[in-house]
Protein backbone atom coordinates (compact mmCIF):
# COMPACT_ATOMS: atom_id res chain seq x y z
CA UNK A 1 -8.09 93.15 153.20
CA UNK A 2 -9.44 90.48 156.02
CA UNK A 3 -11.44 87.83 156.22
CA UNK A 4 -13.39 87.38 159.76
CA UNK A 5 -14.98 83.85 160.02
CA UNK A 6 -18.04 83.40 161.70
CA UNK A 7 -19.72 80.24 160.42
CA UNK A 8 -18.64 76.70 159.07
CA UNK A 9 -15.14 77.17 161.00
CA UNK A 10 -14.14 73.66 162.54
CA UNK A 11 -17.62 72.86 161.96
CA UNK A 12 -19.98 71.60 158.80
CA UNK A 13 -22.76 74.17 159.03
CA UNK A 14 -23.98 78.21 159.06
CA UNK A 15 -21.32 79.31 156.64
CA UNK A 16 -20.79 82.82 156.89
CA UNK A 17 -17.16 84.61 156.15
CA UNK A 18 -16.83 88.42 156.37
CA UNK A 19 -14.14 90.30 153.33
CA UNK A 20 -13.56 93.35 154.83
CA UNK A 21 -11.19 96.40 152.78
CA UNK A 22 -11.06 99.33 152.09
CA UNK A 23 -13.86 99.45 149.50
CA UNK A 24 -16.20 98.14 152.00
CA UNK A 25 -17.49 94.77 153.62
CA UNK A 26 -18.77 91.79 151.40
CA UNK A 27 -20.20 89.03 153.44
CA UNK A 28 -19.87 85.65 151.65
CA UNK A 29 -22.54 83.23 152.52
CA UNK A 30 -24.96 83.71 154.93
CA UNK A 31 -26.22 79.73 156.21
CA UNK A 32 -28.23 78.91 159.18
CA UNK A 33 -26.41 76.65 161.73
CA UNK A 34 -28.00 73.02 161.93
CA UNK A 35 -26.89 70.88 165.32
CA UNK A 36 -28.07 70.67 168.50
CA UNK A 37 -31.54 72.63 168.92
CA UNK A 38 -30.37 74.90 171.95
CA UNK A 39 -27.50 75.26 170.04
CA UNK A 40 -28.80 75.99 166.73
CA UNK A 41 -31.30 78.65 168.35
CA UNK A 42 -28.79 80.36 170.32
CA UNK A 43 -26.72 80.83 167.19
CA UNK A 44 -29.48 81.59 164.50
CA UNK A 45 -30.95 84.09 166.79
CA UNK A 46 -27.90 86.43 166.93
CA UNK A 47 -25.90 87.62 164.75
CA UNK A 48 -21.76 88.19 165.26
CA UNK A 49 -21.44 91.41 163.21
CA UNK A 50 -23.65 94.26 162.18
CA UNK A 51 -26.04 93.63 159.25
CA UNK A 52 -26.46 96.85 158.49
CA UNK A 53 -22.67 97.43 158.10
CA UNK A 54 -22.47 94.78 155.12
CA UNK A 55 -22.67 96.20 152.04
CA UNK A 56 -22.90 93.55 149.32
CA UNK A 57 -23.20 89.93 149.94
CA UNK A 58 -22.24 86.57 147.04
CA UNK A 59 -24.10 83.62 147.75
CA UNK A 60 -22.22 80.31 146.74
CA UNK A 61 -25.32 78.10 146.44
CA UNK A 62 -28.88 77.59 147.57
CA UNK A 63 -28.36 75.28 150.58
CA UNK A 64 -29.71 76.47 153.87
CA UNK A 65 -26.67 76.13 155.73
CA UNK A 66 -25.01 78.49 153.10
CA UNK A 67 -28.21 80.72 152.35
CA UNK A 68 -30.75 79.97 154.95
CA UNK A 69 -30.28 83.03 157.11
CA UNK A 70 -30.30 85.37 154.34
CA UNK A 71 -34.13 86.46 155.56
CA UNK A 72 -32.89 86.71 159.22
CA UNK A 73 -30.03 89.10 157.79
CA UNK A 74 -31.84 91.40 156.05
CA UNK A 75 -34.83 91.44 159.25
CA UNK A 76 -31.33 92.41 161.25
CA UNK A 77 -30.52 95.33 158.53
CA UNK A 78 -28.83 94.29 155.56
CA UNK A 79 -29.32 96.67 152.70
CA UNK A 80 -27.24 95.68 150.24
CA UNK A 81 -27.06 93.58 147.05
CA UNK A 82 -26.76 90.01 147.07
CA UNK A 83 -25.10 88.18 144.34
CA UNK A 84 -25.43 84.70 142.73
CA UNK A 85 -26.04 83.11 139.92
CA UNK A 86 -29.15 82.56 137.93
CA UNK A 87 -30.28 79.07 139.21
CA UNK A 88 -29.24 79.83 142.70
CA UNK A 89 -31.50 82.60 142.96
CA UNK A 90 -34.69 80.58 141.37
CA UNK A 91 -33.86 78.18 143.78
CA UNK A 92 -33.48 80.45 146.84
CA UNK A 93 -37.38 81.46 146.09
CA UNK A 94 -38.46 78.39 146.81
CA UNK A 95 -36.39 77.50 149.50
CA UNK A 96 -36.26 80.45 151.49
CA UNK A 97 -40.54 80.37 151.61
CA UNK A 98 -40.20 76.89 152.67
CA UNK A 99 -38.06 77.18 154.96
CA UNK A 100 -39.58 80.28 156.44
CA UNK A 101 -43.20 78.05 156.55
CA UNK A 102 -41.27 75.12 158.32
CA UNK A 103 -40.24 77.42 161.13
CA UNK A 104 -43.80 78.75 161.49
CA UNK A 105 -45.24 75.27 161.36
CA UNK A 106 -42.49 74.08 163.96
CA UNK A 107 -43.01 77.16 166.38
CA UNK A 108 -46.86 76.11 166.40
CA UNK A 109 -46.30 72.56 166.79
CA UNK A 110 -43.77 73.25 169.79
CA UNK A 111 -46.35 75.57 171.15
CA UNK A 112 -49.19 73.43 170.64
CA UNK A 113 -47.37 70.68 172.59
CA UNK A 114 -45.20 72.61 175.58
CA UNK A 115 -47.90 75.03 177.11
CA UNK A 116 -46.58 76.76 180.10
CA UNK A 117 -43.63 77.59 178.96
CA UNK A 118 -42.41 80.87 176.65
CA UNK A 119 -43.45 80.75 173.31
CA UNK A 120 -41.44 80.11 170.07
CA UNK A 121 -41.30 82.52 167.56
CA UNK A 122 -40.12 81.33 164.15
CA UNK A 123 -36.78 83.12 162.96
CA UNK A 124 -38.67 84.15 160.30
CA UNK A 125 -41.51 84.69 158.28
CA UNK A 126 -42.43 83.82 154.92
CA UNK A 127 -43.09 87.89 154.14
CA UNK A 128 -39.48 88.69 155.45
CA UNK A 129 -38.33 85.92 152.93
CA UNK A 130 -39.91 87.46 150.10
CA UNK A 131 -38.62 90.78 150.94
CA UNK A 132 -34.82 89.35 151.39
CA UNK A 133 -35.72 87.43 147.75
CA UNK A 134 -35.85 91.44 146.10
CA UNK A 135 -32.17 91.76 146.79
CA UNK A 136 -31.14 89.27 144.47
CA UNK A 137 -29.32 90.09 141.38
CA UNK A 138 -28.49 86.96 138.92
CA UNK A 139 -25.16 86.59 137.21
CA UNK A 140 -23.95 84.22 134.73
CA UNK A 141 -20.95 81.88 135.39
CA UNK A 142 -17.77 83.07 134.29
CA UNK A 143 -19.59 86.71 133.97
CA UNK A 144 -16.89 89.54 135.83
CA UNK A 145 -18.89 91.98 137.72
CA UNK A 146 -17.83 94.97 140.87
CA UNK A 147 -19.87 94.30 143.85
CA UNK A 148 -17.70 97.13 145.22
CA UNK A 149 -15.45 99.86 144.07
CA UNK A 150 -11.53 98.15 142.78
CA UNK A 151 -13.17 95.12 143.87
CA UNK A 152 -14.22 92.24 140.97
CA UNK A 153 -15.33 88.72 141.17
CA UNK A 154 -16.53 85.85 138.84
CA UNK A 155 -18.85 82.77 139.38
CA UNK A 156 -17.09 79.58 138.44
CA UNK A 157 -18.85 76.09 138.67
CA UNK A 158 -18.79 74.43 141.28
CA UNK A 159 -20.49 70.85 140.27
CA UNK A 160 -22.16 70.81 143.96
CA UNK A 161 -25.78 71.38 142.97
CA UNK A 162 -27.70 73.18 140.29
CA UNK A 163 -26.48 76.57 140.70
CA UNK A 164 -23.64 76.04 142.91
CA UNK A 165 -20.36 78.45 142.35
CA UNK A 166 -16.85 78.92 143.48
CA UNK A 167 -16.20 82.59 143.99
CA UNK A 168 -13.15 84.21 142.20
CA UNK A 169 -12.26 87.80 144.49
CA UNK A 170 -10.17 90.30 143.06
CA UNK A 171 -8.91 93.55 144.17
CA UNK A 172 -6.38 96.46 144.38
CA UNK A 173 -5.80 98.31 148.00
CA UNK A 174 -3.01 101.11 148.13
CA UNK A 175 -1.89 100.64 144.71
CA UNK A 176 -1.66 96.16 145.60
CA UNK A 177 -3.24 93.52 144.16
CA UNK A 178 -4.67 90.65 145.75
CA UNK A 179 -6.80 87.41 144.99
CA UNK A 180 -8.78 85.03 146.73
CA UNK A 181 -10.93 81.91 146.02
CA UNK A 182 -13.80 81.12 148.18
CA UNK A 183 -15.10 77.34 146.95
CA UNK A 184 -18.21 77.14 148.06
CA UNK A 185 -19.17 73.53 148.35
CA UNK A 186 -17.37 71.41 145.91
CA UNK A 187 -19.08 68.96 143.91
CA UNK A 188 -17.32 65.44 142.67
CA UNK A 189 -16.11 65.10 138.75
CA UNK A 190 -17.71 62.85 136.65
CA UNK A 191 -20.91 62.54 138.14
CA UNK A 192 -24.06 62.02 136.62
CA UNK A 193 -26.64 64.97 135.88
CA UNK A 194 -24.49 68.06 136.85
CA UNK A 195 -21.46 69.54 134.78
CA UNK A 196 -18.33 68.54 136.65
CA UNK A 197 -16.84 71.18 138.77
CA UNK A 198 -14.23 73.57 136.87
CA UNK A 199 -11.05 73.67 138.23
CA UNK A 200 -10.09 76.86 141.09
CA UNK A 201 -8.66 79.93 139.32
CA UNK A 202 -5.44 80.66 140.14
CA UNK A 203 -5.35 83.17 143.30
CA UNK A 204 -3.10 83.94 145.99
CA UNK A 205 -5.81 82.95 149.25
CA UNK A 206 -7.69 79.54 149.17
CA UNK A 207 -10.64 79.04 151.31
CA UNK A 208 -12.09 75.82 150.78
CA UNK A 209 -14.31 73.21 152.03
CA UNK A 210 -12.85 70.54 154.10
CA UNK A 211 -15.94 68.49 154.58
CA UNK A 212 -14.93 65.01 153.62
CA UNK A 213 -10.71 65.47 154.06
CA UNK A 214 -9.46 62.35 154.39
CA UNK A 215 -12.43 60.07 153.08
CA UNK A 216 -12.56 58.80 149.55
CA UNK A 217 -16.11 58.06 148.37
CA UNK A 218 -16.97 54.88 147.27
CA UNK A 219 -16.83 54.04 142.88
CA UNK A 220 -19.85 54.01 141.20
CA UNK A 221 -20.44 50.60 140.96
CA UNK A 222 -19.62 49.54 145.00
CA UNK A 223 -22.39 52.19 145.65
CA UNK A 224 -25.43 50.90 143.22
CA UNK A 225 -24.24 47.34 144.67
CA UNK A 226 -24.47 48.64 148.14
CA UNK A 227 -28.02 50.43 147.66
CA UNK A 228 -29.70 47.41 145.92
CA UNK A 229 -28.41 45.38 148.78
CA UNK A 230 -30.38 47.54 151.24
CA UNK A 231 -33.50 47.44 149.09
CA UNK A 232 -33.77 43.38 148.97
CA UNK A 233 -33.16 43.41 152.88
CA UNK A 234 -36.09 45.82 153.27
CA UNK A 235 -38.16 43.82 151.06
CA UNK A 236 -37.38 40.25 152.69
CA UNK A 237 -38.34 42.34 156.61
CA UNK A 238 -41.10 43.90 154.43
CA UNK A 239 -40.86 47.48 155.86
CA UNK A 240 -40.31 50.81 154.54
CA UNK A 241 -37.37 52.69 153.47
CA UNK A 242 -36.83 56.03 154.36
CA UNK A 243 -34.39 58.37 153.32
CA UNK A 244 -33.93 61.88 154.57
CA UNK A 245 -32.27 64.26 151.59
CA UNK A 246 -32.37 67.42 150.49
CA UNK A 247 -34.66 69.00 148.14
CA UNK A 248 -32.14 69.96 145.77
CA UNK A 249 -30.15 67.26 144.50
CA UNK A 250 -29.31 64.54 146.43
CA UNK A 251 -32.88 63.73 146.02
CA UNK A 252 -32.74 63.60 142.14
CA UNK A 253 -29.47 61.84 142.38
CA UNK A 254 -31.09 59.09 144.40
CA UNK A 255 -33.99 58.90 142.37
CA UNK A 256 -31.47 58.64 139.46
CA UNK A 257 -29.80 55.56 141.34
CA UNK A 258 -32.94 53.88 142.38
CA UNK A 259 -34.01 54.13 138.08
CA UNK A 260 -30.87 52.74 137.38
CA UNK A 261 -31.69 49.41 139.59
CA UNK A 262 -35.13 49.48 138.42
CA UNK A 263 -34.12 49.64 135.00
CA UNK A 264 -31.45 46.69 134.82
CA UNK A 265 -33.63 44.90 137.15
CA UNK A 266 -31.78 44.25 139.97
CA UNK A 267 -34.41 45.11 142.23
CA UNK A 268 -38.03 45.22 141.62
CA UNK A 269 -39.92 47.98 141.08
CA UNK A 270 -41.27 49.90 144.33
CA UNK A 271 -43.20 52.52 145.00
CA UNK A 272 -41.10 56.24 145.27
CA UNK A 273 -42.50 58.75 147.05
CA UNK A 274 -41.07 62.55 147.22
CA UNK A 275 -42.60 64.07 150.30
CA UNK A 276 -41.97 67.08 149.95
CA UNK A 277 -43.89 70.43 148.27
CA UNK A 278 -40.64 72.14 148.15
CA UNK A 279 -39.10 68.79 145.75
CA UNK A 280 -41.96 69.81 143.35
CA UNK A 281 -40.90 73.47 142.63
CA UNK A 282 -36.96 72.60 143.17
CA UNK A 283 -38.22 70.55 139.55
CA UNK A 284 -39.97 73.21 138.14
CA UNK A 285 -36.42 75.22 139.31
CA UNK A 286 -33.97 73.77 137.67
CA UNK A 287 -35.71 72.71 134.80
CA UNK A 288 -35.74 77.00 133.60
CA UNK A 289 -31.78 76.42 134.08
CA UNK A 290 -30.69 73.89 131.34
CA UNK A 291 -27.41 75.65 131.56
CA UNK A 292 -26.57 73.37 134.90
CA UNK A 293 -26.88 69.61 133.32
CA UNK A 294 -23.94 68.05 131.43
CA UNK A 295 -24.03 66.58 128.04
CA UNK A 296 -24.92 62.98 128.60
CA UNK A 297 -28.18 64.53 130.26
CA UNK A 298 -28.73 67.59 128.05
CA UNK A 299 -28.48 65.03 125.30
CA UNK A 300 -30.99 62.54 126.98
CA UNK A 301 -33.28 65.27 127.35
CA UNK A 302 -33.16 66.91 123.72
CA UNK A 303 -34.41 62.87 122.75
CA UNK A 304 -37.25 63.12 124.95
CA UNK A 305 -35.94 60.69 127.67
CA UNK A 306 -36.38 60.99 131.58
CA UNK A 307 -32.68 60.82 132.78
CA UNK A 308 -33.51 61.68 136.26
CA UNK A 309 -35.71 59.07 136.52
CA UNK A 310 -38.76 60.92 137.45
CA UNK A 311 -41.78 59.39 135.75
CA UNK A 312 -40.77 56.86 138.66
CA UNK A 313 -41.78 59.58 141.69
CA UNK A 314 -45.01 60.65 143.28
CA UNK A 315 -44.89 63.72 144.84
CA UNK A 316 -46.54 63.70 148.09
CA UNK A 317 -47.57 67.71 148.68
CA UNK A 318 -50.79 67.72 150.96
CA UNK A 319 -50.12 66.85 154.38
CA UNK A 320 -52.75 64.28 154.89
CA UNK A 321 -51.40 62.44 151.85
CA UNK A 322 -47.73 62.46 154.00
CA UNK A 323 -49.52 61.61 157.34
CA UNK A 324 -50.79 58.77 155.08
CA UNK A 325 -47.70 57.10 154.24
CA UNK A 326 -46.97 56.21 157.49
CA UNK A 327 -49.85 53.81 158.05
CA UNK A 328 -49.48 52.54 154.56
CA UNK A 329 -47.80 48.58 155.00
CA UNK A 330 -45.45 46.76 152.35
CA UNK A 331 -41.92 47.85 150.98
CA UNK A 332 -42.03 51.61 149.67
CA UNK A 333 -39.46 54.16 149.65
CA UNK A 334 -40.18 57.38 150.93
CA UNK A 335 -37.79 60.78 150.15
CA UNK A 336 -38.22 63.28 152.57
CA UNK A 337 -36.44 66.57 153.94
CA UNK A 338 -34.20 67.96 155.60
CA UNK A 339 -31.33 66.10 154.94
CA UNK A 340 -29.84 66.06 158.70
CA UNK A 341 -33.35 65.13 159.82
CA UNK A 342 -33.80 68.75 161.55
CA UNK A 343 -36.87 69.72 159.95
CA UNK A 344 -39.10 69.40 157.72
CA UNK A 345 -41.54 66.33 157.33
CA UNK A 346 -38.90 63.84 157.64
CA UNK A 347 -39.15 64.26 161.30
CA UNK A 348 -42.87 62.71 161.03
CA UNK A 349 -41.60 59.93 158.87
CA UNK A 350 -39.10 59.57 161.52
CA UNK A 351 -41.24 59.50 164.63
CA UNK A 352 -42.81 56.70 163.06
CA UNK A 353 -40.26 54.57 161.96
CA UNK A 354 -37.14 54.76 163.85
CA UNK A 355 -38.74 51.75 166.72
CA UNK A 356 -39.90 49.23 164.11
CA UNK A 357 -37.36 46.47 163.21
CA UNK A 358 -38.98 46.68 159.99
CA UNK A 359 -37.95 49.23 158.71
CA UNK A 360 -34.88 50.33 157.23
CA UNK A 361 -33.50 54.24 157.34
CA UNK A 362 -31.43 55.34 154.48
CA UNK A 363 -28.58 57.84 155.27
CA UNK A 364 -26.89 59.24 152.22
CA UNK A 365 -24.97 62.54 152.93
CA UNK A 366 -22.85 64.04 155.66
CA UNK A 367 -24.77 64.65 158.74
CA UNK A 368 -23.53 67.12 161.09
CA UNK A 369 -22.21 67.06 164.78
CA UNK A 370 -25.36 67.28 167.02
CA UNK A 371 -28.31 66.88 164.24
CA UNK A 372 -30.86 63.84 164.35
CA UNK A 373 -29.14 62.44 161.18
CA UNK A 374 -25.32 62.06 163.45
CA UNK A 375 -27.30 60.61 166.02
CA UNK A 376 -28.92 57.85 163.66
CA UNK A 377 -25.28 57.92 162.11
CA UNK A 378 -24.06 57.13 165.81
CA UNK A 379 -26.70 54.08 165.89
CA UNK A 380 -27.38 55.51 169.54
CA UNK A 381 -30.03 53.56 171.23
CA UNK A 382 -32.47 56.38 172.24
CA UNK A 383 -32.92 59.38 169.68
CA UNK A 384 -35.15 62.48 170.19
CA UNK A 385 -37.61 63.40 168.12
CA UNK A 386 -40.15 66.83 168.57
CA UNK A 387 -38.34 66.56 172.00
CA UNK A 388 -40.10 62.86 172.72
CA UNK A 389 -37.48 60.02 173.29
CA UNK A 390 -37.65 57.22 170.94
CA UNK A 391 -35.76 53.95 170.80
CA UNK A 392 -33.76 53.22 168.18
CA UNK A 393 -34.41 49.68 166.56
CA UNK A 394 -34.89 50.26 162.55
CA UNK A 395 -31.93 49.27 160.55
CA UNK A 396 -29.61 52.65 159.81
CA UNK A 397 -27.40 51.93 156.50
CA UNK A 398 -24.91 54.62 156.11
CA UNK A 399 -24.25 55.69 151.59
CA UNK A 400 -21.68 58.50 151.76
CA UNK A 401 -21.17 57.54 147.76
CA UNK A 402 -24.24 60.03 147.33
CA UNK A 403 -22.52 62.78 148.84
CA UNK A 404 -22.34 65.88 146.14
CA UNK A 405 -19.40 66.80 147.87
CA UNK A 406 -15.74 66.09 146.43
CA UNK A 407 -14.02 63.54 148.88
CA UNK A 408 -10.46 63.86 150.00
CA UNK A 409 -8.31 63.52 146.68
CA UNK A 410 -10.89 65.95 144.20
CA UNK A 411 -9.99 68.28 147.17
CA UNK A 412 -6.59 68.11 147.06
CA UNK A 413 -6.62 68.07 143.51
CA UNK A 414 -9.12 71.52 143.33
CA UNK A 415 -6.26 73.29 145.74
CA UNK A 416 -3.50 72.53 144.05
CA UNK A 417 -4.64 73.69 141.20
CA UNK A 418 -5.16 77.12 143.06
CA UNK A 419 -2.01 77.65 144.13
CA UNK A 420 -2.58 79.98 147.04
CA UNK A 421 1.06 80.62 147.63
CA UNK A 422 0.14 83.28 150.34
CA UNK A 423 -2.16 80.77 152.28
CA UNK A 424 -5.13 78.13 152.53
CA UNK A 425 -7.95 77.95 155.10
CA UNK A 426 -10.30 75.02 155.41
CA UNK A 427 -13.36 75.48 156.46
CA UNK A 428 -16.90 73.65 156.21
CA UNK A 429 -15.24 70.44 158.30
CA UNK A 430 -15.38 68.86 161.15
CA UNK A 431 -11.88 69.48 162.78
CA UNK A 432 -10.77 65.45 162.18
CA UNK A 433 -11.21 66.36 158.61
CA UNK A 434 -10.07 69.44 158.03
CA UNK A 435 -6.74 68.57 160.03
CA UNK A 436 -6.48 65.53 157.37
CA UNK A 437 -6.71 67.70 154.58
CA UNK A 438 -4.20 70.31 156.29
CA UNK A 439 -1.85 67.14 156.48
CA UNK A 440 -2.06 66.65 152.72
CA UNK A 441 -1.07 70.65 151.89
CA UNK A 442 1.30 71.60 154.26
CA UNK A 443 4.45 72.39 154.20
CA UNK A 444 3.62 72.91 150.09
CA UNK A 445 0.22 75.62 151.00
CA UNK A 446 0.45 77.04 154.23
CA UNK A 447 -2.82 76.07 155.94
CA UNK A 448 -4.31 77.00 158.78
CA UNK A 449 -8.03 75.51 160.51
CA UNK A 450 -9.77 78.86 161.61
CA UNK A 451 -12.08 78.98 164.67
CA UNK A 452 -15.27 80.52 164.94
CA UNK A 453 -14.49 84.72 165.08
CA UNK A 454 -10.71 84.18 163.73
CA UNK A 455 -8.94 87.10 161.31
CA UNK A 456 -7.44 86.68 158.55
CA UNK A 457 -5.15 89.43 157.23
CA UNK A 458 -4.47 88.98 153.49
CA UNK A 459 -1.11 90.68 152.68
């Protein structure tokens, strides 16, 4: 058995890793690469192995930079099954279709705006979506099931986002047995809304997220103090607040916050608003998958209460009503995607306030080398936006607490309790990272940072 690495390796973004045994070839994940645009073309247009030679594929979670080239995969070939769990697959409808109509909209914006030279075309279309969405098949956590001959696996939460799964491999090869872990993204224990992430099964290979090795996320309490601090600055400069996230749930989680403040009234009651179509159905998503919420919520629920904190929301979905909101004045907060800023609406909400002193841009997960969101990170004076330069002169406050991944110690904590004896690769990190989470394992786990196209041989 092998793994070959061809995504999220010493980088944040397109996770793809390739099993490959005797029983045939599983491909695990199958993300779109978000950075630089040449870049992210370049890489999103091609693919490094032969779909058609894949026979099965497990999805981790519904994130596009774990599922969003699942459409361009089976365009390229892919036949085979692709497995995931209940809630993953809802929400892979929805976001698959939107993110097939964003890359049609983008193409014809692009278009629209550089005549002369070579068209666009969108990766793909909103009919190869739907066709890649027949090749689902749902499985329940902790449910053992074959995806290929002598080979099993099981779906373990992951805490991440509604959905989300660790994968548990097992097989036998020439009379051996072998294990390995793949953990998906990694959410952070006691959090609110999701279960908490179960610990990684025992199993003699580890490959695990690296992305925030060597940070520790602020406690709960610095955070909310931190987030009404930038809502009473915005009020006093009397701009907006916008904050890029992603449909499925940082945006709830947010919310969630912002109810909070509301609620204990440290901050006075504003104006939400969810801009986003695909935010609507992501509700509608994971409210047919109870089985994802922990107690405290699942209890606040059964007693009719709103523990997400949406009676507070207005969900923007026409596009006039988002062109709108940026000529509307006073203090609102506006929720948009993608969460790196490289699609979506937020880039109008951008364009529109990134040059105001007014205003105020929330960032409140990890942004990736060479997306808009790094760049705003970066605080760089000039950003570009639809290819347009812009300067930079809204206020950029930076709340990593928000991340749903598990900072530096829950990582080290979820290997350990692996084990992988035989060996550990970190992947999903930005090399600075996953080099400080290497630091913490070895000479304990042998662990090793793979590059783009590395082998693995599992022994």
């Amino acid at each position: 058995m092998r793994v070959t690495f061809w995504g999220a390796a010493r980088t944040v973004t397109g996770s793809k890793h390739l099993l490959t045994g005797r029983s045939g070839t599983m491909l695990l994940d199958c993300g779109l690469f978000q950075g630089r645009r040449a870049e992210s073309e370049a890489r999103n247009r091609s693919l490094p192995f032969d779909a058609a030679s894949v026979d099965c594929m497990v999805l981790s979670h519904a994130h596009i930079d774990h599922s969003g080239a699942i459409p361009f995969l089976c365009k390229q070939g892919f036949r085979g099954p692709i497995h995931a769990t209940a809630a993953t697959a809802d929400l892979c409808r929805a976001m698959l279709l939107d993110a097939a109509h964003i890359q049609v909209k983008d193409a014809e914006f692009l278009n629209r705006h550089h005549r002369g030279k070579a068209p666009v075309l969108p990766l793909y279309t909103p009919e190869d979506a739907e066709r890649s969405l027949d090749r689902f098949v749902e499985h329940a956590y902790e449910e053992p099931f074959e995806p290929l001959e002598r080979t099993r696996v099981v779906l373990h939460e992951a805490g991440h986002i509604p959905g989300s799964a660790s994968l548990e491999i097992q097989w036998k090869e020439n009379g051996h047995a072998g294990s390995l872990v793949f953990s998906g993204d990694l959410g952070r224990p006691d959090r609110p809304i999701l279960k908490d992430p179960a610990p990684l099964p025992k199993a003699d290979y580890l490959v695990t997220e690296g992305t925030y090795g060597g940070k520790k996320h602020p406690d709960e309490i610095s955070l909310y103090e931190a987030l009404e601090r930038v809502v009473h600055r915005a009020i006093e400069r009397g701009g907006r607040i916008v904050i890029p996230a992603f449909a499925v749930g940082r945006t709830q989680e947010v919310v969630h916050a912002l109810d909070r403040l509301f609620v204990e009234g440290r901050i006075p009651e504003l104006p939400i608003y969810v801009d986003s179509p695909l935010a609507a159905e992501i509700l509608v998503a994971v409210g047919r998958h109870p089985e994802v919420f922990d107690e405290e919520t699942m209890e606040a629920i059964r007693h009719g209460e709103d523990p997400l904190g949406m009676r507070r929301i207005t969900l923007v979905r026409d596009a006039e009503d988002s062109k709108k909101l940026n000529e509307k004045p006073g203090t609102f907060i506006t929720i948009a995607a993608s969460g790196m800023c490289e699609a979506g609406r937020i880039l109008h909400h951008l364009k529109h306030t990134v040059s105001d002193p007014r205003h105020t841009i929330v960032i409140v997960g990890y942004q990736a080398e060479g997306t808009l969101g790094r760049r705003l990170v970066e605080r760089q004076p000039e950003v570009r936006i639809f290819g347009e330069p812009y300067a930079l002169q809204a206020t950029v406050e930076v709340l990593n607490g928000f991340s749903a991944h598990a900072d530096h110690e829950a990582l080290v904590a979820q290997v350990k309790s692996c084990g992988a004896p035989k060996g550990c690769a970190v992947v999903h990190a930005d090399l600075e990272r996953a080099e400080a989470l290497r630091a913490a394992l070895v000479p304990s786990i042998p662990t090793r940072i793979p590059s783009e196209g590395d082998v693995w041989e599992l022994r």
